[in-house]
N, C-alpha and C. Protein backbone atom coordinates (compact mmCIF):
# COMPACT_ATOMS: atom_id res chain seq x y z
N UNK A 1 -2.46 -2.87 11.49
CA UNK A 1 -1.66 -4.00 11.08
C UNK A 1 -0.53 -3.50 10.20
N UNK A 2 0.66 -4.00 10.25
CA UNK A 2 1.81 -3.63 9.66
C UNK A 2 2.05 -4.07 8.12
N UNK A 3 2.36 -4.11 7.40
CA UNK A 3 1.83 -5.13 5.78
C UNK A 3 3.37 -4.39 5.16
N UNK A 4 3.89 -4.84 3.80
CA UNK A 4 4.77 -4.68 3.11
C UNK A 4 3.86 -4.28 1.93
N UNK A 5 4.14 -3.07 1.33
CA UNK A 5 3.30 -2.26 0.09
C UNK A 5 4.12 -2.81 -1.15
N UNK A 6 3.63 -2.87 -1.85
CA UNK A 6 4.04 -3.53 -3.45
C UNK A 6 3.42 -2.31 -4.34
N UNK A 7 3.63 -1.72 -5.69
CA UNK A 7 3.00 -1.32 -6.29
C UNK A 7 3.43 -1.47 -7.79
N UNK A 8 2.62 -1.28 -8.86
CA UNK A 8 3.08 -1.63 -10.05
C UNK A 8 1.96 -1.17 -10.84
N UNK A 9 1.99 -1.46 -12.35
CA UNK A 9 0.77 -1.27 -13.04
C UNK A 9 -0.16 -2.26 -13.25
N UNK A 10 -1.09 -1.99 -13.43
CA UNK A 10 -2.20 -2.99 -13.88
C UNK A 10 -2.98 -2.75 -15.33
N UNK A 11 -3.51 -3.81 -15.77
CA UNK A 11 -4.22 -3.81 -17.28
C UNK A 11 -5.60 -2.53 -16.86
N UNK A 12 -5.47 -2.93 -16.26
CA UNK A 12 -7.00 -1.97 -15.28
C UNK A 12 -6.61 -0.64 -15.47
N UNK A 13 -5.82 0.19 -14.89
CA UNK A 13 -5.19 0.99 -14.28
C UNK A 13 -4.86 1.61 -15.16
N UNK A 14 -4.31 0.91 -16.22
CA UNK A 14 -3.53 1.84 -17.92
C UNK A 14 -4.94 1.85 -18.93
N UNK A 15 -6.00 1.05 -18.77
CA UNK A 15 -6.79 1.58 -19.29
C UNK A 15 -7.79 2.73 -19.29
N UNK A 16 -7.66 2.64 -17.85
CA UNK A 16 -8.77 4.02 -16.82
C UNK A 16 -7.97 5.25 -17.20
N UNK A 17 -6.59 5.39 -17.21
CA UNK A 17 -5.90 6.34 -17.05
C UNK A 17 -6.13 7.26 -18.81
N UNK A 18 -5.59 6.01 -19.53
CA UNK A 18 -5.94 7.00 -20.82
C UNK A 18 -7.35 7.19 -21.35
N UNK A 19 -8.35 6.80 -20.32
CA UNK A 19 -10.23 7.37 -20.63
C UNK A 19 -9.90 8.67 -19.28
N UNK A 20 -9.49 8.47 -18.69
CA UNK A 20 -9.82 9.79 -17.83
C UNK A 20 -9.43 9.85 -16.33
N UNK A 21 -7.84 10.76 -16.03
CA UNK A 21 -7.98 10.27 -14.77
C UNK A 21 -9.25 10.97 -13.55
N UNK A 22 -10.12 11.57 -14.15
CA UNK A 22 -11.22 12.25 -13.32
C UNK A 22 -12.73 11.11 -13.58
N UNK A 23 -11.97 10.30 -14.57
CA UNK A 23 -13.28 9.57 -14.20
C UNK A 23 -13.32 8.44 -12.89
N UNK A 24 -14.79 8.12 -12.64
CA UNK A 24 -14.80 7.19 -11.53
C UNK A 24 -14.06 5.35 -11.48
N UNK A 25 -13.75 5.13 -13.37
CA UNK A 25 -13.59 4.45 -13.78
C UNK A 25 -12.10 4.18 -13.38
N UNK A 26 -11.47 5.40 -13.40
CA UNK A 26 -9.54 5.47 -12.88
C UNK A 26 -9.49 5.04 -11.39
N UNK A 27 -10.75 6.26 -10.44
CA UNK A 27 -10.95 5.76 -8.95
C UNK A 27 -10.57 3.75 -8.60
N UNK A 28 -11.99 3.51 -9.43
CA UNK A 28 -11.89 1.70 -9.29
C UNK A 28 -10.41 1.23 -9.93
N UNK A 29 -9.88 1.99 -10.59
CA UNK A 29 -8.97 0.85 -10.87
C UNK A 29 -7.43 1.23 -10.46
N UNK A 30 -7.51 2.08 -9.57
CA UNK A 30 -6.56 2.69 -9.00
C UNK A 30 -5.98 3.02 -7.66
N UNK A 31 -7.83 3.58 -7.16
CA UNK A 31 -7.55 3.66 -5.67
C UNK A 31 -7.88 2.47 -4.98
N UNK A 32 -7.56 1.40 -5.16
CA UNK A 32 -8.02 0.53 -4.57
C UNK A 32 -6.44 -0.28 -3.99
N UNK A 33 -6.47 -1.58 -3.01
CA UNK A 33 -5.51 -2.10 -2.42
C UNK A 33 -6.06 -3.40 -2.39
N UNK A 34 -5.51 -4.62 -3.11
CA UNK A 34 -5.12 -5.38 -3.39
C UNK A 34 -5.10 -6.71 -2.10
N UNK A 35 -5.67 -7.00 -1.11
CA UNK A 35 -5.52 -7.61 0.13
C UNK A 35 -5.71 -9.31 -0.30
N UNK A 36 -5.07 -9.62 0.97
CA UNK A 36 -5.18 -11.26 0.88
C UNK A 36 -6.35 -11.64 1.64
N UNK A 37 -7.08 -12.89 1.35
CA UNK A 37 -8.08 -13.58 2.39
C UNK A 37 -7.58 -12.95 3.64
N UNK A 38 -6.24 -13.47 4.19
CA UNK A 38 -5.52 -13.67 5.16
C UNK A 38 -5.73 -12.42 6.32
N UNK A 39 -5.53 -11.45 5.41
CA UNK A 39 -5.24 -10.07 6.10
C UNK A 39 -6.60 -9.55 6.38
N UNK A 40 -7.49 -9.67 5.07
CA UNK A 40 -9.18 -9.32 5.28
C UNK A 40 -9.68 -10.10 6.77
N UNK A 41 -8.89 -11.31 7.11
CA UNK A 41 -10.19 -12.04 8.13
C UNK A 41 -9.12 -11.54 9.25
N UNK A 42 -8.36 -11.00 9.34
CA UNK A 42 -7.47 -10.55 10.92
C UNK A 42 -7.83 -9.10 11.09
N UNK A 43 -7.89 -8.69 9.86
CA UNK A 43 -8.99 -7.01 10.04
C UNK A 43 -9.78 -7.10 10.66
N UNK A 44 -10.87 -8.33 10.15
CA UNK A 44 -12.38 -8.27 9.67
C UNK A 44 -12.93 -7.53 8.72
N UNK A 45 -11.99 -7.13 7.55
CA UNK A 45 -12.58 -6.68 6.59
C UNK A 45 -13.64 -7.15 5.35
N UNK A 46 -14.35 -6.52 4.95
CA UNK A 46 -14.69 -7.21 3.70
C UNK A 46 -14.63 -6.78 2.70
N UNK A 47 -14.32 -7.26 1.74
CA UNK A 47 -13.94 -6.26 0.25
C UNK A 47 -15.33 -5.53 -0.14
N UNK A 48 -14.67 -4.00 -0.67
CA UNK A 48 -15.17 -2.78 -0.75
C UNK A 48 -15.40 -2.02 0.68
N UNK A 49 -14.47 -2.47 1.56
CA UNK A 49 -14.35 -1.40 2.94
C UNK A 49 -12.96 -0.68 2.88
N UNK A 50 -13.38 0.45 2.90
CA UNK A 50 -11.84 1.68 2.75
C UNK A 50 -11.37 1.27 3.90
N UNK A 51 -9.89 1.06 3.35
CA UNK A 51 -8.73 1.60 4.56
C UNK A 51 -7.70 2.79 4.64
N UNK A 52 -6.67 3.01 5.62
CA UNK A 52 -6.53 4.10 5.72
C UNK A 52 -4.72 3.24 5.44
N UNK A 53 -4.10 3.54 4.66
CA UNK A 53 -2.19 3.27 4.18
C UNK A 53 -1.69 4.33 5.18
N UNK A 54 -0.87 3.91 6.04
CA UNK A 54 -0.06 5.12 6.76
C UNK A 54 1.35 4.91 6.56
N UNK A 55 2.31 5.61 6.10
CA UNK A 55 3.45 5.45 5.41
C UNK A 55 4.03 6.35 6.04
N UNK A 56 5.88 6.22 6.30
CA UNK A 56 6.62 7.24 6.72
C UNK A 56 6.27 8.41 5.91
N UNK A 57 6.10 8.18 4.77
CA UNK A 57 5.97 9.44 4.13
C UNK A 57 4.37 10.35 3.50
N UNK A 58 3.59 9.81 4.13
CA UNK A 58 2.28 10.32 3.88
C UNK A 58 1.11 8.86 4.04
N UNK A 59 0.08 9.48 3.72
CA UNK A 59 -1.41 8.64 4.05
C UNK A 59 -2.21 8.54 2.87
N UNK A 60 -2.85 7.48 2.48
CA UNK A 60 -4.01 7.57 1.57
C UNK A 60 -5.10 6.63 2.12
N UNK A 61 -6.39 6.95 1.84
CA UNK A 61 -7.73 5.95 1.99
C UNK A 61 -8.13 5.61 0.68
N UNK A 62 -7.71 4.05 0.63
CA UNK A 62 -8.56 3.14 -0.44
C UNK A 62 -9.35 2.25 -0.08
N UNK A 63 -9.91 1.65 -1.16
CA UNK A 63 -10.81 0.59 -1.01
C UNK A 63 -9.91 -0.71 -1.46
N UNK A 64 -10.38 -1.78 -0.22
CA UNK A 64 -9.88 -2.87 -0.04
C UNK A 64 -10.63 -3.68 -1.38
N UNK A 65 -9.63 -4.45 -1.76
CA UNK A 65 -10.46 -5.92 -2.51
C UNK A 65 -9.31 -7.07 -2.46
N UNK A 66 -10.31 -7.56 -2.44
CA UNK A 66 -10.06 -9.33 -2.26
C UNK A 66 -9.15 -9.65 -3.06
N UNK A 67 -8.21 -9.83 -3.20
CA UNK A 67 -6.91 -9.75 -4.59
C UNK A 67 -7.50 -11.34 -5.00
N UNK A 68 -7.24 -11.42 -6.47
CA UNK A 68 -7.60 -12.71 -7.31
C UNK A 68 -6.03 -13.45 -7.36
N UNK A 69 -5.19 -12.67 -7.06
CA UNK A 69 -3.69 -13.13 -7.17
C UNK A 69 -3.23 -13.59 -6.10
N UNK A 70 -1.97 -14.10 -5.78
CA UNK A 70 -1.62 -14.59 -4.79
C UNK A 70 -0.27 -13.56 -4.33
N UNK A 71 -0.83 -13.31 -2.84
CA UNK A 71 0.80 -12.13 -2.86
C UNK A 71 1.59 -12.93 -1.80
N UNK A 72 2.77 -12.46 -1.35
CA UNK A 72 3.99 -12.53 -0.34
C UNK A 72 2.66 -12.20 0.92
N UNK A 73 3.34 -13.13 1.79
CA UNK A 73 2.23 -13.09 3.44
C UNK A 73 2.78 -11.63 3.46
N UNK A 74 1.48 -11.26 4.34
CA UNK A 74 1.22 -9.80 5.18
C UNK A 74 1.99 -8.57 3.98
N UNK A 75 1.30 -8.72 2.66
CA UNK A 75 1.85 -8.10 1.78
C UNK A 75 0.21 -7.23 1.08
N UNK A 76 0.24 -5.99 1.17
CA UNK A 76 -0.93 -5.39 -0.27
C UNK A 76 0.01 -5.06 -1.43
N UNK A 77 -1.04 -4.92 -2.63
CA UNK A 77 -0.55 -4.47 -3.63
C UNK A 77 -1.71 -3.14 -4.29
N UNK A 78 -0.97 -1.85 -4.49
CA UNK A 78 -1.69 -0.95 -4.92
C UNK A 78 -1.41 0.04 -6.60
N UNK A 79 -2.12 -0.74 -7.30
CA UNK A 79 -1.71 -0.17 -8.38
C UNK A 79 -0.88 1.27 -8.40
N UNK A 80 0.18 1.52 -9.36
CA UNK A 80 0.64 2.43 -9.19
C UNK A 80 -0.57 4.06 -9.56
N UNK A 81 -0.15 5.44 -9.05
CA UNK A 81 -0.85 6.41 -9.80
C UNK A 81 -0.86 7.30 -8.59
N UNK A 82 -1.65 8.35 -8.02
CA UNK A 82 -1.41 8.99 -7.38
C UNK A 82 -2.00 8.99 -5.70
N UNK A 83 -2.78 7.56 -5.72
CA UNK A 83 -2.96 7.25 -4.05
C UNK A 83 -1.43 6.52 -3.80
N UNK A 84 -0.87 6.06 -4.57
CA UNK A 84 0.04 4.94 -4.14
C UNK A 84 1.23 5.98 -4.03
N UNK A 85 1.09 7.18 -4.93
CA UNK A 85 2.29 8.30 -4.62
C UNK A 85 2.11 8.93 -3.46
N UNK A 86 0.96 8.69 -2.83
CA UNK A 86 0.89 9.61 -1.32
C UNK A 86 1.71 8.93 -0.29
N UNK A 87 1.51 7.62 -0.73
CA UNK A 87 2.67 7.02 0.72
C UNK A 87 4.35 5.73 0.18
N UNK A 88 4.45 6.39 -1.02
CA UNK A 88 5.84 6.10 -1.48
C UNK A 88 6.96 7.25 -1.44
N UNK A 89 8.12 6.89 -0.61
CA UNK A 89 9.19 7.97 -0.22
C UNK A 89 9.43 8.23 -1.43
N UNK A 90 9.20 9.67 -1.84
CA UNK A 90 9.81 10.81 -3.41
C UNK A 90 11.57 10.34 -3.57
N UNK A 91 12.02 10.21 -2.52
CA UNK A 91 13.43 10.01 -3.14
C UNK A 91 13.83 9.10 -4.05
N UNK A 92 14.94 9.10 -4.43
CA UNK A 92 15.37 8.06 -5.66
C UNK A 92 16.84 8.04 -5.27
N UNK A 93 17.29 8.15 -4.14
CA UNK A 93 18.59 7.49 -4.16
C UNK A 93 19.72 7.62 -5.20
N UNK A 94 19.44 8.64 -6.31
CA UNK A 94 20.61 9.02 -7.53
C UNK A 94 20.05 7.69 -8.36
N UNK A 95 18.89 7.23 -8.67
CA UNK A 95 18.60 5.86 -9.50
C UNK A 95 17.34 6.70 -10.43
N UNK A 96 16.99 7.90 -9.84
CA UNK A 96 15.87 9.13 -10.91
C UNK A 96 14.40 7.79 -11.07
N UNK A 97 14.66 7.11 -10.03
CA UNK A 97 13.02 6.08 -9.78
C UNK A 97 12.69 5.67 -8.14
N UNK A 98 11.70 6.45 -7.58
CA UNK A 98 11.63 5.85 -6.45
C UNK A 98 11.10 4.21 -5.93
N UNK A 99 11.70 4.12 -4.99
CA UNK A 99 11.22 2.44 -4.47
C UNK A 99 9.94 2.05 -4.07
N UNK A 100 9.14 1.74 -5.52
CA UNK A 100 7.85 0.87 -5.28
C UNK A 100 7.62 -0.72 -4.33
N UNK A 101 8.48 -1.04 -4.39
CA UNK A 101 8.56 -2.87 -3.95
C UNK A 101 8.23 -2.49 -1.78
N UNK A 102 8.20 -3.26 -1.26
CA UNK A 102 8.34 -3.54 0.24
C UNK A 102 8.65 -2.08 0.86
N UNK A 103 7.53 -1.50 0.68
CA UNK A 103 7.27 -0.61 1.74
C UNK A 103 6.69 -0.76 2.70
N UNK A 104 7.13 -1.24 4.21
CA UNK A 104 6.60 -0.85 5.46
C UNK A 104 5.58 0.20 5.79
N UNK A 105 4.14 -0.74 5.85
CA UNK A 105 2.97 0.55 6.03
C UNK A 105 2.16 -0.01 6.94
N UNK A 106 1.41 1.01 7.48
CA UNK A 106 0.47 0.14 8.53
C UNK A 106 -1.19 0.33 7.90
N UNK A 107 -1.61 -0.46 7.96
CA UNK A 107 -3.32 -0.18 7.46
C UNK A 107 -4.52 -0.45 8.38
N UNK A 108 -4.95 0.46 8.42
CA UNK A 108 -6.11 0.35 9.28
C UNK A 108 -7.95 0.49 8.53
N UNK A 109 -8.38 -0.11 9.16
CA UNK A 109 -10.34 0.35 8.70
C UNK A 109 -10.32 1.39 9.08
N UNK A 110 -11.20 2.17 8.19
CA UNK A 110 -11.29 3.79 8.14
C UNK A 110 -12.78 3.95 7.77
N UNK A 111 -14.00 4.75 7.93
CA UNK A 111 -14.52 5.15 7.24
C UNK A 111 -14.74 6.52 6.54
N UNK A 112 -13.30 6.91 7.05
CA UNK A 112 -12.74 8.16 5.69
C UNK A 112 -13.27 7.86 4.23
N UNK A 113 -13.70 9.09 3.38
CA UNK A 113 -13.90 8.59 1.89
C UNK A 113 -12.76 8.56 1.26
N UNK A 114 -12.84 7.66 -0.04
CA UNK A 114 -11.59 7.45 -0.86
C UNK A 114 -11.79 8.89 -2.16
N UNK A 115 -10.98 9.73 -1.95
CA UNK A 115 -10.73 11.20 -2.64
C UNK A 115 -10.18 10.69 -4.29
N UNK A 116 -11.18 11.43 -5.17
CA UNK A 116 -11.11 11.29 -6.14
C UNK A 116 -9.78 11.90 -6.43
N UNK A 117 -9.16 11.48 -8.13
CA UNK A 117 -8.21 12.24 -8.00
C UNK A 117 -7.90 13.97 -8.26
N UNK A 118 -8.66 14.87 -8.76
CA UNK A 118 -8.69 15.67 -8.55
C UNK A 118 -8.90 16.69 -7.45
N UNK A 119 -9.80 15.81 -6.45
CA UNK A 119 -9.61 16.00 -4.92
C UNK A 119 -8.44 16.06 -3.97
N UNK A 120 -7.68 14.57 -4.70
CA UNK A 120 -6.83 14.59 -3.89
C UNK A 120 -5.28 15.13 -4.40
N UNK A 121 -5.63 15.59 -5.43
CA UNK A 121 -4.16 16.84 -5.49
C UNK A 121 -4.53 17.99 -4.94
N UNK A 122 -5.88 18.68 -5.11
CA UNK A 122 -5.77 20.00 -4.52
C UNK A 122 -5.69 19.53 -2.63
N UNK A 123 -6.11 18.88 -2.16
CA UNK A 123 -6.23 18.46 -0.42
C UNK A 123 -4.65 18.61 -0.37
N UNK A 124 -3.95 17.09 -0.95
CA UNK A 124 -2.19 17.15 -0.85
C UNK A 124 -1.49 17.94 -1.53
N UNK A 125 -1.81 18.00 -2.45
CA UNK A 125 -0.74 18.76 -3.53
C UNK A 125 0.56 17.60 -3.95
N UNK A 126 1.03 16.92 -3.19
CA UNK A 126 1.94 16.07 -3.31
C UNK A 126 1.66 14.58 -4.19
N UNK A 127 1.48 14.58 -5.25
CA UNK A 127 1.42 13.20 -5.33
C UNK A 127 1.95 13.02 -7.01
């Protein structure tokens, strides 16, 4: 399925980060993607099933959840940090910030595991 990527910070996300990004605590509040009812029942997903982000510019596997928020149709949102850097284009256009908002990605069910983050710099190196 095709979806528009959003990413940003979360209260979650800035707290995990300064306890530890190797703890499992950063994983939950980081690697995860943000889905609507909408998108979960055209999957058939159910929250806590990994998917797989495929991006012009790279791939990550997170875990789906049920977003408590309300997003833009056929839209995820993935906290910012270093799954969400695997499939956001590095460039910056001369603006020295790359474009988090409406990224064109496709997501699929995976039962790939979701790579911790110390895993997943030495696997990519890129993020």
């Amino acid at each position: 399925m095709i979806v528009n990527l959003i990413t940003g910070r979360t209260v979650w996300q800035g707290q995990a980060i300064e306890s530890g990004k190797d703890l499992e605590m950063y994983i939950n509040a980081a690697a995860i993607a943000h889905v609507s009812d909408e998108i979960m029942a055209k999957m058939g997903l159910e929250s806590g099933q990994n998917i797989k982000i495929i991006a012009p510019d790279g791939d990550v596997v997170v875990k789906a959840v049920a977003t408590k928020e309300t997003l833009p149709e056929d839209t995820i949102y993935v906290p910012m940090g270093p799954w969400a850097n695997r499939v956001v284009d590095p460039t910056t256009n001369s603006t020295a910030m790359p474009f988090f908002k409406n990224i064109p990605v496709e997501i699929i069910h995976t039962d790939e595991e979701v790579l911790d983050m110390p895993t997943l710099m030495k696997v990519y190196g890129k993020v």
